[in-house]
Protein backbone atom coordinates (compact mmCIF):
# COMPACT_ATOMS: atom_id res chain seq x y z
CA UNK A 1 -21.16 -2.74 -27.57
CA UNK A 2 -18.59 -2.49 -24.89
CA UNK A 3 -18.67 -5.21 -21.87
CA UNK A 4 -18.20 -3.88 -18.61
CA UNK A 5 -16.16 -6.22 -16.37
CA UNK A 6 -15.58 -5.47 -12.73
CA UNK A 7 -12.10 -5.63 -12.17
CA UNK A 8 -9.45 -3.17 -10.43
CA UNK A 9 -7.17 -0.72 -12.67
CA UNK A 10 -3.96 -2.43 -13.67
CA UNK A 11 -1.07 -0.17 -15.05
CA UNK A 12 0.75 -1.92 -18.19
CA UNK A 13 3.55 0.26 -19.81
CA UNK A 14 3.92 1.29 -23.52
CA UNK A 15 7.09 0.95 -25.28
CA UNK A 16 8.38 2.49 -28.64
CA UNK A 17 11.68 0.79 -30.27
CA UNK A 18 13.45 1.98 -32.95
CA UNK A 19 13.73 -1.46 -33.91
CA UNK A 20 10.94 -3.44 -32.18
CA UNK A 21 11.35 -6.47 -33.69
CA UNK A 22 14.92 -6.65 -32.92
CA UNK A 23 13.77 -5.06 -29.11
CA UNK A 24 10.89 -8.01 -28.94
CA UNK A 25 13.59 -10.95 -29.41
CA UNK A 26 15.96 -9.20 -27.49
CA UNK A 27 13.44 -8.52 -24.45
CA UNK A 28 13.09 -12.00 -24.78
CA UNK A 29 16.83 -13.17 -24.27
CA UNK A 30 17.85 -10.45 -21.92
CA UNK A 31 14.75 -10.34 -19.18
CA UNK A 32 13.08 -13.69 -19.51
CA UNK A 33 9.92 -12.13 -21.76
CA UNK A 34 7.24 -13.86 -23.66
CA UNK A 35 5.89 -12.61 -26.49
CA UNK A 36 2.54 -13.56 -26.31
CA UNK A 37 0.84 -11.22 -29.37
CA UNK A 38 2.94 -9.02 -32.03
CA UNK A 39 1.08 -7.50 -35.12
CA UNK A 40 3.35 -6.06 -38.04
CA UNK A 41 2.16 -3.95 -40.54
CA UNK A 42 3.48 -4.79 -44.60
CA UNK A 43 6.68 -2.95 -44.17
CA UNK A 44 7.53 -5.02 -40.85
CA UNK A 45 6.70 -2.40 -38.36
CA UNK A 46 5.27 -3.56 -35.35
CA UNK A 47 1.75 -2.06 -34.31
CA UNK A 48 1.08 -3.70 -31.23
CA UNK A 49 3.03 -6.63 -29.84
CA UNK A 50 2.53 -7.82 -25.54
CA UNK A 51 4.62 -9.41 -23.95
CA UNK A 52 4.64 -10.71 -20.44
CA UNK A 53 7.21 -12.06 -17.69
CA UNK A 54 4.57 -13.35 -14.85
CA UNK A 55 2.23 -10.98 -14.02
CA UNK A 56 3.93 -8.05 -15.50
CA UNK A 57 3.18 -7.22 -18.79
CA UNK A 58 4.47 -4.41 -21.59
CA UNK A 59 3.01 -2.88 -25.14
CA UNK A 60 5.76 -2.27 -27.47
CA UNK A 61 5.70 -0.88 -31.21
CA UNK A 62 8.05 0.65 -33.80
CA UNK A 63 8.54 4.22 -32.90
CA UNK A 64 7.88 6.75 -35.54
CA UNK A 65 11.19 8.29 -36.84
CA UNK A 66 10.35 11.85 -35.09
CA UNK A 67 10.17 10.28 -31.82
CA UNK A 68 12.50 11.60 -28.88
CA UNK A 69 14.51 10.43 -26.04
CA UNK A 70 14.91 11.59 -22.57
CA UNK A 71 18.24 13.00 -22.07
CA UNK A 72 20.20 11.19 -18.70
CA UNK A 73 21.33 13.38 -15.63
CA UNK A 74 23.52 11.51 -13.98
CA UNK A 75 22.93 7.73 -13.75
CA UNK A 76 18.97 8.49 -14.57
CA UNK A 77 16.85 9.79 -17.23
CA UNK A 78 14.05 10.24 -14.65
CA UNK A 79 11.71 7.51 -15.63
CA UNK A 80 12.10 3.67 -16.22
CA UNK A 81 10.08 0.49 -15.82
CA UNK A 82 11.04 -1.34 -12.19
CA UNK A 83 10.23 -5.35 -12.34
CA UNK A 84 9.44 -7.31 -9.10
CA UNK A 85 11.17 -10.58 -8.76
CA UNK A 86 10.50 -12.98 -6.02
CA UNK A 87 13.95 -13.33 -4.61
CA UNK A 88 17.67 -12.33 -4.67
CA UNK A 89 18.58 -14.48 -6.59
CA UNK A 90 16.29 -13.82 -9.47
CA UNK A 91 17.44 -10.58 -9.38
CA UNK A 92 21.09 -11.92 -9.99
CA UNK A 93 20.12 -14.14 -12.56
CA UNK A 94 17.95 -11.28 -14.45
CA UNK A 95 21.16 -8.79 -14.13
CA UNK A 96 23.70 -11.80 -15.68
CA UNK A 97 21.01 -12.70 -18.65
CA UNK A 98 20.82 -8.58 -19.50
CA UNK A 99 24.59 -7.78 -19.28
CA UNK A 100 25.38 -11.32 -21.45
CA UNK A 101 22.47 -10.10 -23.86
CA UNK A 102 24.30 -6.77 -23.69
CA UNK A 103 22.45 -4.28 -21.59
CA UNK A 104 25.07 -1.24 -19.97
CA UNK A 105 25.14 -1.79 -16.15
CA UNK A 106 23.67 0.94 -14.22
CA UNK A 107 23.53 -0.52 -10.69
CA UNK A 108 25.04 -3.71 -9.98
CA UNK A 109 22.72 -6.01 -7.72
CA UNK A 110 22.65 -4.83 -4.09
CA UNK A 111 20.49 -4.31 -1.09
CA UNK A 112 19.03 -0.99 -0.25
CA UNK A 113 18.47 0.56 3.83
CA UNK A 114 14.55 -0.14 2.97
CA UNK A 115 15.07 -3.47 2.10
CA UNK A 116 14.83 -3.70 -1.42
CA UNK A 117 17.48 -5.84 -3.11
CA UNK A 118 17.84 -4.22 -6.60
CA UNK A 119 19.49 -3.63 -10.15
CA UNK A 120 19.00 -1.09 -13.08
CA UNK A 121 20.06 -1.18 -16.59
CA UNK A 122 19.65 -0.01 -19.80
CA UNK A 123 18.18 -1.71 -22.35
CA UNK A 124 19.12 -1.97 -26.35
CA UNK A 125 17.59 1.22 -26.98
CA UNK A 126 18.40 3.44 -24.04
CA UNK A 127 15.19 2.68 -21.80
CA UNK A 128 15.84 1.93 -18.11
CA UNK A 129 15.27 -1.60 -16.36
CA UNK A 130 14.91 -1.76 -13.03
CA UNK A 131 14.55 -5.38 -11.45
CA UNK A 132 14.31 -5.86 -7.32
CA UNK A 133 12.52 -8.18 -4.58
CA UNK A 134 10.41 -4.57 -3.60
CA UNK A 135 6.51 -5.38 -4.39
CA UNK A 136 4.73 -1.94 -4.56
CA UNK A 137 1.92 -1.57 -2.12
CA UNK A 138 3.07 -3.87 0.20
CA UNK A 139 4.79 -3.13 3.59
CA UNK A 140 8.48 -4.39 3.32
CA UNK A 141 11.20 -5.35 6.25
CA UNK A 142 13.29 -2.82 6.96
């Protein structure tokens, strides 16, 4: 029987690593992640692992080998995963901890004619990180 809680919709991305366990410890290090649940299978392959970094929270597995990667136009592949951090500064410290952990630099920290103070970079694997002071669905300065 399935229980039926009233709640609104939350969106949660999916992630699929090449090497998830390596990408779960490494999520960890670079972006201030907790693991919080990770289920391997007997070859070491993870099936479901969450982790979370406040409120946000992210599904990764292992990808299967056949999986495929966008290919980047310019400084974007078109899609990524943007992170809201409570202030400047946090955004600093999150772009520091990812280039030391060894993320490629897409867009240095800076602040944007909307008001959003922002950074991007790519993770391990390729996938885009985007971490700024904007909070979706709510009206900004600017």
């Amino acid at each position: 029987m399935t229980e039926t809680i009233d709640r609104p919709a939350a969106l949660h991305s999916y992630l699929a690593y090449r090497d998830a366990p390596k990408a779960l410890r490494w999520l960890e290090r670079a972006f201030g992640f907790e693991t919080v649940s990770e289920f391997a299978d007997d070859k070491g392959l993870i099936q479901h692992s969450e982790l979370r970094l406040g409120g946000a929270s992210i599904i990764v597995f292992s990808a299967e080998e056949d999986y495929d990667r966008a290919t980047r136009k310019g400084e974007t592949v078109g899609h990524g995963l943007y992170v809201s951090l409570p202030t400047q500064e946090a955004v600093d410290a999150t772009f520091a901890s990812a280039i030391e952990a060894g993320a490629t630099p897409v867009w240095e920290p800076t602040a944007t004619e909307w008001g959003n103070y922002r950074c991007r970079v790519d993770d391990l694997e390729g996938y885009e990180w985007s971490f700024g002071t904007y909070v979706p669905g709510v009206p900004q300065n600017g």
